[in-house]
Structure formats: structure tokens, C-alpha cells
PDB file of N, CA and C in Angstrom:
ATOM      1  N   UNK A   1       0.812  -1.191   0.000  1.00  0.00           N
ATOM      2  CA  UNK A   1       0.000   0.000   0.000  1.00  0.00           C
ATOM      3  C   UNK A   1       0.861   1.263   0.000  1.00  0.00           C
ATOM      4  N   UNK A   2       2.143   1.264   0.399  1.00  0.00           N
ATOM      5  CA  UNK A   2       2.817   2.217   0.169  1.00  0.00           C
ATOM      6  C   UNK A   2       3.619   2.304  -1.025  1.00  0.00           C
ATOM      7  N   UNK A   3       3.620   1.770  -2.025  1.00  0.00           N
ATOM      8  CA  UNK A   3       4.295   1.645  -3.052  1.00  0.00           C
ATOM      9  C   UNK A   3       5.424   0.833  -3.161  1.00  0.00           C
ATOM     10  N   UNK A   4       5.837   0.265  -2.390  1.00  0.00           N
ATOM     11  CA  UNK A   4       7.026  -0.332  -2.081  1.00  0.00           C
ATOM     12  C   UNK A   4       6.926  -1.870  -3.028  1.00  0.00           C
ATOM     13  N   UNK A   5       7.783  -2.251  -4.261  1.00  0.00           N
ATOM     14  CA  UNK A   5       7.972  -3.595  -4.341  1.00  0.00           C
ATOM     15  C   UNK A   5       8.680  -4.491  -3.036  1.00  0.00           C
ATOM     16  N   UNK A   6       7.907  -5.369  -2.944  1.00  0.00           N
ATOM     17  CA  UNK A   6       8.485  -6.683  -1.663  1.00  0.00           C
ATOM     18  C   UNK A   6       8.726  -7.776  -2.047  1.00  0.00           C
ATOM     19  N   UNK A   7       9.850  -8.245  -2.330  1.00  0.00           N
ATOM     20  CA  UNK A   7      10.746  -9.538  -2.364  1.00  0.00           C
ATOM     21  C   UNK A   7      10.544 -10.460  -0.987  1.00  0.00           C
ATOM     22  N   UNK A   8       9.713 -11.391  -0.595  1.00  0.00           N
ATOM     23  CA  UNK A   8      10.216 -12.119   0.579  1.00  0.00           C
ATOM     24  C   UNK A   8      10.912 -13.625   0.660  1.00  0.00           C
ATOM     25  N   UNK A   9      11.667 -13.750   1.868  1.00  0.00           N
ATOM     26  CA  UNK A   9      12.564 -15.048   1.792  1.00  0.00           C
ATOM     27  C   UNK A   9      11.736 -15.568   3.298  1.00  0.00           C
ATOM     28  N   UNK A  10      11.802 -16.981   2.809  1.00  0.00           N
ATOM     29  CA  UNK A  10      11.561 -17.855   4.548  1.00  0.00           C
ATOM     30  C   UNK A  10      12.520 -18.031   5.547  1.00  0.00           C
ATOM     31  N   UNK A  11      14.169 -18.093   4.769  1.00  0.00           N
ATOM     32  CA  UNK A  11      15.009 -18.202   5.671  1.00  0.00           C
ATOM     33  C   UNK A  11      16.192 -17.369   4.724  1.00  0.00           C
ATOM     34  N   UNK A  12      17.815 -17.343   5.458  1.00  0.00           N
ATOM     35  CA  UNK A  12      18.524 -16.974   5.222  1.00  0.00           C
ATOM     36  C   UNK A  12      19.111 -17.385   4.061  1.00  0.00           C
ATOM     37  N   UNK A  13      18.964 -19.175   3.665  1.00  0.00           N
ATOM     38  CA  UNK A  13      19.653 -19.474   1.988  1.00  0.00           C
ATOM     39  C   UNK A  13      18.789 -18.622   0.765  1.00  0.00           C
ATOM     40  N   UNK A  14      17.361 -18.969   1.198  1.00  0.00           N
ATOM     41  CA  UNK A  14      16.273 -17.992   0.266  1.00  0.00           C
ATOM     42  C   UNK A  14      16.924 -16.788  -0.082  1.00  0.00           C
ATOM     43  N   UNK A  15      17.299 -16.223   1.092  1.00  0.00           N
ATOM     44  CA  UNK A  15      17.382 -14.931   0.841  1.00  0.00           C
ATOM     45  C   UNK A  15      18.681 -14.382   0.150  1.00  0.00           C
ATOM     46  N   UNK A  16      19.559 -15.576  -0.025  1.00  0.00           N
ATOM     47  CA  UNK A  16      20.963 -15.048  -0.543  1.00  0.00           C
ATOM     48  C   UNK A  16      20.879 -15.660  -2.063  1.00  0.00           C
ATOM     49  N   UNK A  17      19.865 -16.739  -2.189  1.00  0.00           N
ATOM     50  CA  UNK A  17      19.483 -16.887  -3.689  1.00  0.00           C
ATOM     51  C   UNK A  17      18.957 -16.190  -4.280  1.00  0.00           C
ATOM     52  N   UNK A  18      17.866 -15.403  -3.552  1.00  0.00           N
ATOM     53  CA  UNK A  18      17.135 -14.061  -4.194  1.00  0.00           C
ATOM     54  C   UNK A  18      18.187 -13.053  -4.514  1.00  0.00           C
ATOM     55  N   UNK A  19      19.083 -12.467  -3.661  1.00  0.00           N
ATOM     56  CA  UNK A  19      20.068 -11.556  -3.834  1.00  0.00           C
ATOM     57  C   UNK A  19      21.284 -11.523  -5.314  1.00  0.00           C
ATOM     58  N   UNK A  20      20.822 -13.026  -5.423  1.00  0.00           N
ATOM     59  CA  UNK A  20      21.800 -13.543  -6.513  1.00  0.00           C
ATOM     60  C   UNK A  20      21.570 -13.621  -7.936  1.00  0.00           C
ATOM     61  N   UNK A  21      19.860 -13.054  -7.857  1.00  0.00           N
ATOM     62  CA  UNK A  21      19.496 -13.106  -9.312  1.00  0.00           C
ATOM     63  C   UNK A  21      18.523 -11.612  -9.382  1.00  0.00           C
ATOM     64  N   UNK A  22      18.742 -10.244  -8.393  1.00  0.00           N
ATOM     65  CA  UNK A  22      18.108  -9.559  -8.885  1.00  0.00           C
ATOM     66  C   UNK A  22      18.360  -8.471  -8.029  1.00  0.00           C
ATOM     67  N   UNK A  23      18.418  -7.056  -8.360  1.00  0.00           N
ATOM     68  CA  UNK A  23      19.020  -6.078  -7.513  1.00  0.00           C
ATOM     69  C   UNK A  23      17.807  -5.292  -6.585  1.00  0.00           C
ATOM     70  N   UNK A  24      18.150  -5.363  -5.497  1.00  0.00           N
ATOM     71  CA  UNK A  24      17.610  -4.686  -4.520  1.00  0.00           C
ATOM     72  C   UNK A  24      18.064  -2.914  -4.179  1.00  0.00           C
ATOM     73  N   UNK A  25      17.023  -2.229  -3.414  1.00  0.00           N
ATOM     74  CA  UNK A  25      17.424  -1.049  -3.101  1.00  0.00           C
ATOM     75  C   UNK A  25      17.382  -1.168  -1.839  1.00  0.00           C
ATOM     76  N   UNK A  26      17.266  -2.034  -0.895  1.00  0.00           N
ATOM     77  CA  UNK A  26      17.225  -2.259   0.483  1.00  0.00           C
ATOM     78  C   UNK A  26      16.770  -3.426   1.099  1.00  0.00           C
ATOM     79  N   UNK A  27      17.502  -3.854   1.594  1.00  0.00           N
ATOM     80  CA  UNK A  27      16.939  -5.036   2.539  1.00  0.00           C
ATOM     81  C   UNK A  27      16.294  -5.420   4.466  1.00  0.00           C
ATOM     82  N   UNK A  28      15.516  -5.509   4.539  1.00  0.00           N
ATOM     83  CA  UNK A  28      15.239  -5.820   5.862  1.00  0.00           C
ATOM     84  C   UNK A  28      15.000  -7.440   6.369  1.00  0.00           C
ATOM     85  N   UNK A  29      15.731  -7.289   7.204  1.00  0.00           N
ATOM     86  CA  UNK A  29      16.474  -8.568   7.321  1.00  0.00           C
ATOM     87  C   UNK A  29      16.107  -8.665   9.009  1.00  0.00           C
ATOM     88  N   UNK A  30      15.704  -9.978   8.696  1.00  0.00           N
ATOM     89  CA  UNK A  30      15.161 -10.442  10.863  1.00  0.00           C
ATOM     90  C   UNK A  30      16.564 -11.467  11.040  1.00  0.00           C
ATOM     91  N   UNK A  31      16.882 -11.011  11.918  1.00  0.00           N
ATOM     92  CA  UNK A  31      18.553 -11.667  12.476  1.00  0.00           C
ATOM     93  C   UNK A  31      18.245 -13.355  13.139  1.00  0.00           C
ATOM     94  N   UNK A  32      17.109 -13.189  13.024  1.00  0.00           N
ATOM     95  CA  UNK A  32      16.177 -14.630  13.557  1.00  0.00           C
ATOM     96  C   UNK A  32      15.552 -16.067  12.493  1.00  0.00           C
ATOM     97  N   UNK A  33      16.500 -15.647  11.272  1.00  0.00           N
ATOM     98  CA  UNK A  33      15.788 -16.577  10.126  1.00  0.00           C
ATOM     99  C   UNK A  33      16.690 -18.252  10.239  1.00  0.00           C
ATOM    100  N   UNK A  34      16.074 -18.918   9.902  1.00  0.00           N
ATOM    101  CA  UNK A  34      16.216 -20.251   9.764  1.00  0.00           C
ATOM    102  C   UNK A  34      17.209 -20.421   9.064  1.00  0.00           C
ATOM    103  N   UNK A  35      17.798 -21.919   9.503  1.00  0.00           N
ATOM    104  CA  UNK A  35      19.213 -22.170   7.993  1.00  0.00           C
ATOM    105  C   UNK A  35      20.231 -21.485   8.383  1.00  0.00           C
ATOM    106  N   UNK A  36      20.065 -20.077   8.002  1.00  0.00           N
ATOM    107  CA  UNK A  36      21.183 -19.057   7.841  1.00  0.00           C
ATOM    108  C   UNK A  36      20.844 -17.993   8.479  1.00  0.00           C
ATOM    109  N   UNK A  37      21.622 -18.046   9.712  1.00  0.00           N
ATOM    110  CA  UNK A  37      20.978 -16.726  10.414  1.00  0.00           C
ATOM    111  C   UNK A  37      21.200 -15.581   9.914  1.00  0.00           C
ATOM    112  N   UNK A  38      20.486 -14.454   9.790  1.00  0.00           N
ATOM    113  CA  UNK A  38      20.509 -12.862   9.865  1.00  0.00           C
ATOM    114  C   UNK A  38      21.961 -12.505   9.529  1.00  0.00           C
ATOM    115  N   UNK A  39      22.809 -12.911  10.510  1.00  0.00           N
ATOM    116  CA  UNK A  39      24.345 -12.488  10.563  1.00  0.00           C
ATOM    117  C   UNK A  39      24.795 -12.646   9.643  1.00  0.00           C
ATOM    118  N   UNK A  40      24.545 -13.926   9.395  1.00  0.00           N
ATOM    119  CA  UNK A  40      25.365 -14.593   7.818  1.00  0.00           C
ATOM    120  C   UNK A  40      25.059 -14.049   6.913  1.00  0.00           C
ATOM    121  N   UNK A  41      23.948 -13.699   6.810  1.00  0.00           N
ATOM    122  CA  UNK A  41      23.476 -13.294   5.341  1.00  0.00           C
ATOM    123  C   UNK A  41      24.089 -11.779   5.435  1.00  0.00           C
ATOM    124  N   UNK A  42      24.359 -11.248   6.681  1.00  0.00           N
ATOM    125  CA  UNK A  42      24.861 -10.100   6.168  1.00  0.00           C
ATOM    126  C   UNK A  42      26.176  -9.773   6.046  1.00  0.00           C
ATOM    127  N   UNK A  43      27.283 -10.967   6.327  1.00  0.00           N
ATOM    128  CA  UNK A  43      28.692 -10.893   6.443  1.00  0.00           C
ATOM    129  C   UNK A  43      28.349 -11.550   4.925  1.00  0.00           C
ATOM    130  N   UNK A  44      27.641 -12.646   4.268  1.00  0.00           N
ATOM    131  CA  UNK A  44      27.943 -13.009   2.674  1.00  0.00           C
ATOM    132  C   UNK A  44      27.248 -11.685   1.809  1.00  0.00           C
ATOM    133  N   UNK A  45      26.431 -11.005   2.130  1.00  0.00           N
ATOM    134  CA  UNK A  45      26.145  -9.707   1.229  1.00  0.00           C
ATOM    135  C   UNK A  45      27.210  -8.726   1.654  1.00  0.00           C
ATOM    136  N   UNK A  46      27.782  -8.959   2.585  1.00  0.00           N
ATOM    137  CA  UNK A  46      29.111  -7.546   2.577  1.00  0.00           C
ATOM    138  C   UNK A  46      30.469  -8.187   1.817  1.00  0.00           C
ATOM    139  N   UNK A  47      30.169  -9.764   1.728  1.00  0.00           N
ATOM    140  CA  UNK A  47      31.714 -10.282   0.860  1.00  0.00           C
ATOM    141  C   UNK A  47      31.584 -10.052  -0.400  1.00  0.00           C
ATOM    142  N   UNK A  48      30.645  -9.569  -1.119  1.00  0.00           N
ATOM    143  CA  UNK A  48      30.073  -9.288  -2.780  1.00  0.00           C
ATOM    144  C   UNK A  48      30.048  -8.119  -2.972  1.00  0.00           C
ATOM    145  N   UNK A  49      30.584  -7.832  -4.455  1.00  0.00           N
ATOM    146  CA  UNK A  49      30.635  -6.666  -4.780  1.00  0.00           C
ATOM    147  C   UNK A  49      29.605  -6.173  -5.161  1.00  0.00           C
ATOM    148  N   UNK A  50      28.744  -7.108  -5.775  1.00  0.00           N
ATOM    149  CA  UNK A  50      27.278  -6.565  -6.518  1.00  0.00           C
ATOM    150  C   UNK A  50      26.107  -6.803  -5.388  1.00  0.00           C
ATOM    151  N   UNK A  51      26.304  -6.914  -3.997  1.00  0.00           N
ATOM    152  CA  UNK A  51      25.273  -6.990  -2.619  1.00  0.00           C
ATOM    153  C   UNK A  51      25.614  -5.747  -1.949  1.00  0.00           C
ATOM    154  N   UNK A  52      27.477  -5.765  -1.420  1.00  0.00           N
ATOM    155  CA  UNK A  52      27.628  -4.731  -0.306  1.00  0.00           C
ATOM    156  C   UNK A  52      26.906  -3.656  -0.159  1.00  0.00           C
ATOM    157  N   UNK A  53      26.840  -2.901  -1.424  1.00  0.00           N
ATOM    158  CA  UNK A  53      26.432  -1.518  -1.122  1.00  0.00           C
ATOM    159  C   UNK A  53      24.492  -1.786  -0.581  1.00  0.00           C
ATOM    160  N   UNK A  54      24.041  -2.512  -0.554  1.00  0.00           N
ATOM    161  CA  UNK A  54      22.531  -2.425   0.010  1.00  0.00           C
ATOM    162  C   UNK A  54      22.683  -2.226   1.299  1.00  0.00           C
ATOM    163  N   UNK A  55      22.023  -1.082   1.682  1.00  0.00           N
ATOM    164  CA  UNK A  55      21.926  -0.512   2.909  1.00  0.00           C
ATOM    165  C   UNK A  55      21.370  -2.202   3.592  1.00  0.00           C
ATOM    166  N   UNK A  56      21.015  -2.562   4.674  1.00  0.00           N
ATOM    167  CA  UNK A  56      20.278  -3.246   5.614  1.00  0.00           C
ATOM    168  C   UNK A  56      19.461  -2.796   6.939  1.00  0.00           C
ATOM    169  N   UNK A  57      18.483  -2.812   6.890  1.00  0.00           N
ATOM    170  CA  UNK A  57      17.695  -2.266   8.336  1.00  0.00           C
ATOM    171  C   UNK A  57      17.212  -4.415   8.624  1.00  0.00           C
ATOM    172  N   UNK A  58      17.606  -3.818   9.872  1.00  0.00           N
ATOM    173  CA  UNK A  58      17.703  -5.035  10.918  1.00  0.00           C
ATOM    174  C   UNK A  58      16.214  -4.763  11.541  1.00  0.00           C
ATOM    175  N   UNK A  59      15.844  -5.948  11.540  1.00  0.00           N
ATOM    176  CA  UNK A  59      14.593  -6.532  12.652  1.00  0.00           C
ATOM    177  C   UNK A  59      15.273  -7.600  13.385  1.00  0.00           C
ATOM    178  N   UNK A  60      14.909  -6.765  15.097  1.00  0.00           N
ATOM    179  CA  UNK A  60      15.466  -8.198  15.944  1.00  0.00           C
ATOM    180  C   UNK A  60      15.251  -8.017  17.413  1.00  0.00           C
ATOM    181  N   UNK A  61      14.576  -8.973  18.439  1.00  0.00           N
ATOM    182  CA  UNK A  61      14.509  -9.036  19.238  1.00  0.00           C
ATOM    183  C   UNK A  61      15.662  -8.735  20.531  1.00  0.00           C
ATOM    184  N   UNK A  62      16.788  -8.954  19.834  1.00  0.00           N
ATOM    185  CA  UNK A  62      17.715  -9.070  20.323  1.00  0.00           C
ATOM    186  C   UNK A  62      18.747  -7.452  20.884  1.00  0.00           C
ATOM    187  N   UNK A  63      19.154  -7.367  22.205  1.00  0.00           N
ATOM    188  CA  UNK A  63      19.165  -5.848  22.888  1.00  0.00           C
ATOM    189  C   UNK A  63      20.981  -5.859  22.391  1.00  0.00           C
ATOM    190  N   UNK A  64      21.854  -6.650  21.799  1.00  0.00           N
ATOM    191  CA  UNK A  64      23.591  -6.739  22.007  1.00  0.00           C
ATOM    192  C   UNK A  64      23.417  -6.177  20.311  1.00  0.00           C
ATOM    193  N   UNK A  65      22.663  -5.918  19.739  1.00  0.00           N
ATOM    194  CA  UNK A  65      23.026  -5.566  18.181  1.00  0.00           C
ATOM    195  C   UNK A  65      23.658  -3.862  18.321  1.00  0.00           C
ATOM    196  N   UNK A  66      24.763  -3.723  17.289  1.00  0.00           N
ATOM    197  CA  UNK A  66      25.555  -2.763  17.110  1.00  0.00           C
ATOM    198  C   UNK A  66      24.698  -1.633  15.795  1.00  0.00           C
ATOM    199  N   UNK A  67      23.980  -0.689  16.245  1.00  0.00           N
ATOM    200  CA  UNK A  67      23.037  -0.106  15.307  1.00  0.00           C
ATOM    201  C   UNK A  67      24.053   0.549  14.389  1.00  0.00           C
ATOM    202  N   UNK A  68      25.670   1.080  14.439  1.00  0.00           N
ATOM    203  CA  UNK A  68      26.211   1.156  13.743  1.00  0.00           C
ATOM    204  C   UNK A  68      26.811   0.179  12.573  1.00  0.00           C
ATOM    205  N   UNK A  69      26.347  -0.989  12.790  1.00  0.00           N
ATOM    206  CA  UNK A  69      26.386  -2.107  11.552  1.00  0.00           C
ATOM    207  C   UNK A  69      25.413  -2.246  10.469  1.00  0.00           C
ATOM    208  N   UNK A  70      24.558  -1.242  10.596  1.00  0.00           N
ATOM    209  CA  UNK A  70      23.192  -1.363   9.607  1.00  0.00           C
ATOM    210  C   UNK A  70      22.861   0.139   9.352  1.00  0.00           C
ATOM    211  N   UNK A  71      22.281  -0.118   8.519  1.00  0.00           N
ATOM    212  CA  UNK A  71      21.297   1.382   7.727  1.00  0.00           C
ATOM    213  C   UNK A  71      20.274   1.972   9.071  1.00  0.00           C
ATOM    214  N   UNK A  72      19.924   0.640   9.818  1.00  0.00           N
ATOM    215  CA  UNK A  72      18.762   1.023  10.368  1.00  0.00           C
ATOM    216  C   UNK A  72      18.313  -0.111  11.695  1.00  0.00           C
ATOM    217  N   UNK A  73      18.151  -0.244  13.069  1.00  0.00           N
ATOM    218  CA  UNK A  73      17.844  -1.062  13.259  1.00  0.00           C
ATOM    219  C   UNK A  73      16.648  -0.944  14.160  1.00  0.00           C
ATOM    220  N   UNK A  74      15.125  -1.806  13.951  1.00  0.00           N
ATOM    221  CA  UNK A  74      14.163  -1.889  14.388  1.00  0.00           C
ATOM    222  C   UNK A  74      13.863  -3.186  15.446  1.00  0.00           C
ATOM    223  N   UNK A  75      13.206  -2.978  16.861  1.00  0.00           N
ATOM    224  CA  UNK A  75      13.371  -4.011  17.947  1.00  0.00           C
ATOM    225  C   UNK A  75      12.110  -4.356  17.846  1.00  0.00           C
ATOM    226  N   UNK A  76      12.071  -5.662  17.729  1.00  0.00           N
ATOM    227  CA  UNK A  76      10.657  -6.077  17.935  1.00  0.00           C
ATOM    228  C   UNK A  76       9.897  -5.945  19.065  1.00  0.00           C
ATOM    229  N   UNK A  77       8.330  -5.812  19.405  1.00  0.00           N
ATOM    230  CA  UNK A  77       7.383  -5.938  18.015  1.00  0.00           C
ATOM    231  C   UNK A  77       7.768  -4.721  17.290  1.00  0.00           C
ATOM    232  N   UNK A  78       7.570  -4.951  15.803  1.00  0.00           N
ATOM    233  CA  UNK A  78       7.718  -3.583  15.134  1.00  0.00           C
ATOM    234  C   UNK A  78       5.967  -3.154  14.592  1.00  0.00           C
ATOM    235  N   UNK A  79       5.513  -2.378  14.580  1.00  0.00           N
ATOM    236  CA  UNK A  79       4.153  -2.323  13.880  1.00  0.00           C
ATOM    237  C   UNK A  79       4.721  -1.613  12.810  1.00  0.00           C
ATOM    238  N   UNK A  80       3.469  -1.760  11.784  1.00  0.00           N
ATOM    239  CA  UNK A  80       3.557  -1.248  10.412  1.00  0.00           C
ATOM    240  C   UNK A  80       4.292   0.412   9.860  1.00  0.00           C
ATOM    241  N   UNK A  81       3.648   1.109  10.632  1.00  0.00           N
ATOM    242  CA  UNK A  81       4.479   3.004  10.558  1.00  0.00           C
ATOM    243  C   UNK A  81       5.576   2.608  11.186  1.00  0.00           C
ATOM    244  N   UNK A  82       6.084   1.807  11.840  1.00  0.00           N
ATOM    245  CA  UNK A  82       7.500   2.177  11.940  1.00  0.00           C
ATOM    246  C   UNK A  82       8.588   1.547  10.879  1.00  0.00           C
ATOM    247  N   UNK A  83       7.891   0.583  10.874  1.00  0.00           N
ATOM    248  CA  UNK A  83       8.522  -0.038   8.922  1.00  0.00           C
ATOM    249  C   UNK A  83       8.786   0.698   8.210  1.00  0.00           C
ATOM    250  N   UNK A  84       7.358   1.187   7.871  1.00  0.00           N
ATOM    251  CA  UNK A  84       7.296   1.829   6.819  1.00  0.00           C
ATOM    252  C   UNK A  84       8.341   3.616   6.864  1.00  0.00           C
ATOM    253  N   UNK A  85       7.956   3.885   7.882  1.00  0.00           N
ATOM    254  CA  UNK A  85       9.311   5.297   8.096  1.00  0.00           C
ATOM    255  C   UNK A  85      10.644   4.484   8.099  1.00  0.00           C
ATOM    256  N   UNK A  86      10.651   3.328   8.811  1.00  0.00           N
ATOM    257  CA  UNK A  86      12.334   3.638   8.605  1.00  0.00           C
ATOM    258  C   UNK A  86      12.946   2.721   7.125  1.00  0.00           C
ATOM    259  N   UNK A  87      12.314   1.945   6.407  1.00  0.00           N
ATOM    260  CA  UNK A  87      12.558   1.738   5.301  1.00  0.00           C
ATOM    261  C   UNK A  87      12.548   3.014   4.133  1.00  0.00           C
ATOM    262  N   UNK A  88      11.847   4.530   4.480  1.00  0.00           N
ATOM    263  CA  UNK A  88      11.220   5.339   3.832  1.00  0.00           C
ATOM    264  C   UNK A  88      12.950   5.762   4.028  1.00  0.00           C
ATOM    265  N   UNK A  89      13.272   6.021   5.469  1.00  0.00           N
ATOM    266  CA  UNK A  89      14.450   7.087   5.311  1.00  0.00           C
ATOM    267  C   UNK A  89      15.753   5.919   5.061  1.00  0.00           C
ATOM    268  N   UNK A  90      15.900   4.734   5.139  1.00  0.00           N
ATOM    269  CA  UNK A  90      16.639   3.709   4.297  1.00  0.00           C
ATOM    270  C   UNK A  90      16.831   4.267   2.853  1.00  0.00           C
ATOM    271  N   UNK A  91      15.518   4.097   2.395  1.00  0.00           N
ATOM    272  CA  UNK A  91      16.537   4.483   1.444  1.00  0.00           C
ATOM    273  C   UNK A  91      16.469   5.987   0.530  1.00  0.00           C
ATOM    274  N   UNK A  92      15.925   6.937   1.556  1.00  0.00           N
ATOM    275  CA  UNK A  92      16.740   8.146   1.278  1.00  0.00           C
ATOM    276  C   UNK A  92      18.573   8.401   1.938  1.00  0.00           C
ATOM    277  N   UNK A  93      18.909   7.605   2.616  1.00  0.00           N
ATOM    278  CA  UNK A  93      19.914   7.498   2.731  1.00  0.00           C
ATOM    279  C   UNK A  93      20.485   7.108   1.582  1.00  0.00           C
ATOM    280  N   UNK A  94      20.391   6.226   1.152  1.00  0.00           N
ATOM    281  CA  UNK A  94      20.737   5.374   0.335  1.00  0.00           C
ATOM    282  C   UNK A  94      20.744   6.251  -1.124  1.00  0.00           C
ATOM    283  N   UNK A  95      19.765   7.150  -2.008  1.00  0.00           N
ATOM    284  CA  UNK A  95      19.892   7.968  -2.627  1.00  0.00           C
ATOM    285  C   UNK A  95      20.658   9.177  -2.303  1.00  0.00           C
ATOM    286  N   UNK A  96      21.208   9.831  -1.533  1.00  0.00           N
ATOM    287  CA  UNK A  96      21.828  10.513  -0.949  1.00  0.00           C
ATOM    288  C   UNK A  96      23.482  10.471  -1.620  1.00  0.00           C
ATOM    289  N   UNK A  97      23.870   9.109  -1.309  1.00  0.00           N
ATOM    290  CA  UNK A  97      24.669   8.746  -1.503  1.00  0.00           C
ATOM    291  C   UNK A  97      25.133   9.104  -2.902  1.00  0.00           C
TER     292      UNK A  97
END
């Protein structure tokens, strides 16, 4: 409803196969996915040249995350307006650039 195209993955391999056949302008990523946790997927999108630059906003329950490692990071529960703002200024960051 906000205009936004949405790509979704069930777990972390999903999500690095998706990454592998089509370019994103941002990713939000739950540090809590199956297979391949959160982490991984974001240390194998920072080892690629054609992934690194995608900003990442983090979803995660979790209070030890370093908000300077991401574009953005959101603590669960998240409701919908806060998605939607901080994916909004994701990727005006990200155009900025």
C-alpha cells in the first residue's frame, strides 16, 4: 500500500538466492531466520561486490546488536508506521549517496 515492491525469503539461503538473481534497493532482514541466520546473510552480502552496497535495516529481538552495523535497526514488536518510516528514510539514505 505504500508503493514499495516486496521480495520475501523464509530463511537466510532464500534470501541469498534471491540476492543472486536480482538487484535490490534495500533489505530488511530479521537476524532470527532459519538455515542461515541474519548475521550470515549479512557478512555473505558484505563479501560481494554486486550486494555490499545495500543498505540493511535489521529486525530483531535481540538488545547486544551494534546499530552502527546497519542502515537502520528496528526491535521487535515492530508495527507497520515504523517499517514503513524507517525503510522510507533507508533508502533516502541510500539515494543521498
Amino acid at each position: 500500500m505504500e508503493g514499495f515492491t516486496i521480495v520475501t525469503a523464509s530463511d537466510g539461503v532464500e534470501a541469498l538466492r534471491r540476492l543472486e538473481h536480482r538487484a535490490f534497493d534495500l533489505i530488511v532482514l530479521d537476524l532470527g531466520l532459519p538455515r542461515l541466520s541474519g548475521l550470515d546473510v549479512r557478512r555473505e552480502t558484505a563479501a560481494h561486490a554486486h550486494t555490499r552496497h545495500i543498505p540493511i535495516l535489521v529486525v530483531t529481538g535481540q538488545a547486544d546488536v551494534d546499530p552502527a552495523d546497519f542502515a537502520g535497526v528496528l526491535r521487535k514488536p515492530v508495527d507497520a508506521e515504523a517499517l514503513v518510516a524507517a525503510v522510507d528514510e533507508g533508502l533516502r539514505k541510500r539515494r543521498r549517496r
